[in-house]
N, C-alpha and C. Protein backbone atom coordinates (compact mmCIF):
# COMPACT_ATOMS: atom_id res chain seq x y z
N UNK A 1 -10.67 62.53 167.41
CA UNK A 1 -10.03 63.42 168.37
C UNK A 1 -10.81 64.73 168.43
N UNK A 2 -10.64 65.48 169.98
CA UNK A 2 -11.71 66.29 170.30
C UNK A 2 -10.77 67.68 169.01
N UNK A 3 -11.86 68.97 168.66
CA UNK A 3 -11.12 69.99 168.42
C UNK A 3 -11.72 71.16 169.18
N UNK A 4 -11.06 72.15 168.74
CA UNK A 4 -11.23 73.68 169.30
C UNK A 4 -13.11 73.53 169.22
N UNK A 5 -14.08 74.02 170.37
CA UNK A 5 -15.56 74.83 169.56
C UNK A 5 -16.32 73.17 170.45
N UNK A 6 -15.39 71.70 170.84
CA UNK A 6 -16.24 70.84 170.70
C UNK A 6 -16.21 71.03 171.92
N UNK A 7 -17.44 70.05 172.92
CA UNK A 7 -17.60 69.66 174.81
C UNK A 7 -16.88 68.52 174.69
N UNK A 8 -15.98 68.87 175.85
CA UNK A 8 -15.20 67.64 176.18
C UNK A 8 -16.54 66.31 176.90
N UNK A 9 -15.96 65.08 176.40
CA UNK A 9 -16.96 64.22 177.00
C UNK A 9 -15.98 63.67 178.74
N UNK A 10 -14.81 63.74 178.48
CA UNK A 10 -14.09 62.71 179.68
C UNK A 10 -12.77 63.82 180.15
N UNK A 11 -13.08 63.93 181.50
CA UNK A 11 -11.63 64.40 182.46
C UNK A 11 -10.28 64.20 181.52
N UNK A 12 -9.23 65.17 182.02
CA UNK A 12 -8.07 64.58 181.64
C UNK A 12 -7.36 65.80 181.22
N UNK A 13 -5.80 65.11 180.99
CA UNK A 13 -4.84 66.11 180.47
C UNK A 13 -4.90 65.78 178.69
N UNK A 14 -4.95 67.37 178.15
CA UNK A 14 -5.08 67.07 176.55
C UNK A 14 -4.09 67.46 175.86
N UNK A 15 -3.16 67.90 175.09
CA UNK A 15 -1.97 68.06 173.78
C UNK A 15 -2.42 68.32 172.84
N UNK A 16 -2.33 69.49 172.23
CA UNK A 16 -2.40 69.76 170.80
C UNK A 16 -1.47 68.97 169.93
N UNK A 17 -2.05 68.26 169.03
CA UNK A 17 -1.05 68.04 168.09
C UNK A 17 -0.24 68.91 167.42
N UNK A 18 -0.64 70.19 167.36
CA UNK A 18 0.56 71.07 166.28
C UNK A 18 1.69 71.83 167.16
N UNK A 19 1.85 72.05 168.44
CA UNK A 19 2.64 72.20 169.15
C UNK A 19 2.68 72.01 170.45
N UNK A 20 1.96 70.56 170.86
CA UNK A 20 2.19 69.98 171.97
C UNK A 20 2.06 70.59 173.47
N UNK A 21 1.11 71.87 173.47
CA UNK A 21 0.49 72.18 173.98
C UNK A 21 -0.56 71.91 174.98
N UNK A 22 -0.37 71.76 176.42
CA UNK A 22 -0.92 71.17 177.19
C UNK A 22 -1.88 71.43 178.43
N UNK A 23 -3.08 70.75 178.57
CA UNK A 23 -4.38 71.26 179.08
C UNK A 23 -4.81 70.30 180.05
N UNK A 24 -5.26 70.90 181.42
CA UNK A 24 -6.05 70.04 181.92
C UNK A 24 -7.63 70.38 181.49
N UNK A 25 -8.78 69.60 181.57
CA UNK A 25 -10.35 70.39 180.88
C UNK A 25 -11.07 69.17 181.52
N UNK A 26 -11.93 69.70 181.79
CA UNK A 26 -13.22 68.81 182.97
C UNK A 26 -13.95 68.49 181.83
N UNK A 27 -14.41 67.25 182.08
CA UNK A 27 -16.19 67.26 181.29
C UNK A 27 -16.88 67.68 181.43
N UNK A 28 -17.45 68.16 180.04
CA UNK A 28 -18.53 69.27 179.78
C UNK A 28 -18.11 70.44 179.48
N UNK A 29 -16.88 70.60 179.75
CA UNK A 29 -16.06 72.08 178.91
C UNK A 29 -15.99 72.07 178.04
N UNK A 30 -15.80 73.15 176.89
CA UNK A 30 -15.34 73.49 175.58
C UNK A 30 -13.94 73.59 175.49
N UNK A 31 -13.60 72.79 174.28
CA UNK A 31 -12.11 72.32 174.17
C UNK A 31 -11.50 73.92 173.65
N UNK A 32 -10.93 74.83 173.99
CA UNK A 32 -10.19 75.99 173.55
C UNK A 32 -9.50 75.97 172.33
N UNK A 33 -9.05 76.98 171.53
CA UNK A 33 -7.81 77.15 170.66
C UNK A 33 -6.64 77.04 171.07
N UNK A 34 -5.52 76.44 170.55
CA UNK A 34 -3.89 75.98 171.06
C UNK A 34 -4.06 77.65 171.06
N UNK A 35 -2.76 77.76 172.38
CA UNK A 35 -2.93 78.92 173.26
C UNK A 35 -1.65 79.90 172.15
N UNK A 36 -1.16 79.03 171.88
CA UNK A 36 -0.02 79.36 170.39
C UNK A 36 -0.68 79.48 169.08
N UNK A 37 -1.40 79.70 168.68
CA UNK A 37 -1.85 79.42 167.26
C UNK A 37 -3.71 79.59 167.31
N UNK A 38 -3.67 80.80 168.11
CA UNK A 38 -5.45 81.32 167.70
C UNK A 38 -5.91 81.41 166.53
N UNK A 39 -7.62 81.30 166.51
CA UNK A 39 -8.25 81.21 165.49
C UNK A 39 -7.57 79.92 164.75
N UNK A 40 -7.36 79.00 164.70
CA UNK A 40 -6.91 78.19 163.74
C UNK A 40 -7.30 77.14 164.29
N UNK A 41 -7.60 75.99 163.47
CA UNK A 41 -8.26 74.72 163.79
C UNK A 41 -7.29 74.41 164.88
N UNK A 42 -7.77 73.28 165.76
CA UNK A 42 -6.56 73.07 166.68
C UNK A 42 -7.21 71.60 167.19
N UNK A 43 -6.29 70.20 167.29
CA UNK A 43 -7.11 69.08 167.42
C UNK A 43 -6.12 68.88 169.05
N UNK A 44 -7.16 68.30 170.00
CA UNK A 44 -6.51 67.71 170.97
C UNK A 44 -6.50 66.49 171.25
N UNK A 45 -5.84 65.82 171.60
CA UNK A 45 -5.46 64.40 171.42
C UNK A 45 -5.22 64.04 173.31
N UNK A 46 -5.98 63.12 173.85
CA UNK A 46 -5.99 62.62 174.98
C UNK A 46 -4.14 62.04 175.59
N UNK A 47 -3.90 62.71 176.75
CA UNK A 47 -2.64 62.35 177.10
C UNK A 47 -3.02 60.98 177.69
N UNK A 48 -2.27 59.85 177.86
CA UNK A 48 -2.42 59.04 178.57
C UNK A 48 -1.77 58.69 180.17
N UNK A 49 -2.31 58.30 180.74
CA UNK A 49 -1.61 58.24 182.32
C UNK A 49 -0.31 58.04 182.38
N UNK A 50 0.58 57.10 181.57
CA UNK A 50 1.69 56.41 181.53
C UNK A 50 2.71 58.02 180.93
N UNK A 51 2.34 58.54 180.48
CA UNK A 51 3.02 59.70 179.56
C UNK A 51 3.30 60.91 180.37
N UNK A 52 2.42 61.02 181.63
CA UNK A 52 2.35 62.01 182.59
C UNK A 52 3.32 62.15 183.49
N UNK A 53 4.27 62.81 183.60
CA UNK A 53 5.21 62.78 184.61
C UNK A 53 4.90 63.76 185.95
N UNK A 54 5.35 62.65 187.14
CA UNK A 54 4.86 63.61 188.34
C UNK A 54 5.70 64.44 188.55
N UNK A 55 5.21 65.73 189.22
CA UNK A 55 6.24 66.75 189.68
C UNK A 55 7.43 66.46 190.42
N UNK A 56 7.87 65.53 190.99
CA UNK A 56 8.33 65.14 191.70
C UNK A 56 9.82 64.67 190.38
N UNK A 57 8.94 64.16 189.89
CA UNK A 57 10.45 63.42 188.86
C UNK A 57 11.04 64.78 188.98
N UNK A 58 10.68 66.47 188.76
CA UNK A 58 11.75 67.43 188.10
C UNK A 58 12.52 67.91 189.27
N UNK A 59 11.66 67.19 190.39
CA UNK A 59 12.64 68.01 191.42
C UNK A 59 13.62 66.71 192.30
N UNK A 60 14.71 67.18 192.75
CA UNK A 60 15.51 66.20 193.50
C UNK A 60 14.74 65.96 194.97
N UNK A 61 14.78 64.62 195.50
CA UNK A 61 14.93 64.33 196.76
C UNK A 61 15.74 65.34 197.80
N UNK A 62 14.95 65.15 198.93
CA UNK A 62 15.83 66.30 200.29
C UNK A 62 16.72 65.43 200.04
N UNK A 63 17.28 64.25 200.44
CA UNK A 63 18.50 63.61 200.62
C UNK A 63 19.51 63.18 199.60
N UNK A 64 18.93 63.87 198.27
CA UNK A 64 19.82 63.76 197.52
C UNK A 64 20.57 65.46 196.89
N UNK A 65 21.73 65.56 196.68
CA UNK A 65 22.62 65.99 196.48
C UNK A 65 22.13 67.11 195.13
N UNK A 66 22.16 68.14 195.03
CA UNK A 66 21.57 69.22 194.04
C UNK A 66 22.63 68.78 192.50
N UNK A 67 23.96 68.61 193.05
CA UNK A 67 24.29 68.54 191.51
C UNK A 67 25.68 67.44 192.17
């Protein structure tokens, strides 16, 4: 798993493991420090597609009813 200091090799959304902290980062970027917990080692762990929720899930349909 990538950490803080390394080049990302592959696109994607990333998660810190120590507080789930979440990143989009292009290839060829430098993976950052968890935005919670500077200076400190920080490992990111690849989100997978299936885990990603679209914006859409948080918001209701026009035709459906607010509450």
């Amino acid at each position: 798993m990538p950490t803080n200091g390394t080049v990302n090799r592959m696109f994607g959304v990333y998660r810190t493991v120590c507080c789930k902290a979440e990143i989009v980062i292009p290839e060829a970027a430098v993976f950052p420090d968890c935005p919670n917990h500077r200076n400190l080692p920080t490992v990111w762990k690849f989100v997978e597609d299936d885990q990603i929720r679209h914006v859409t899930h948080y918001f209701p349909k026009k035709d459906e009813p607010a509450a």
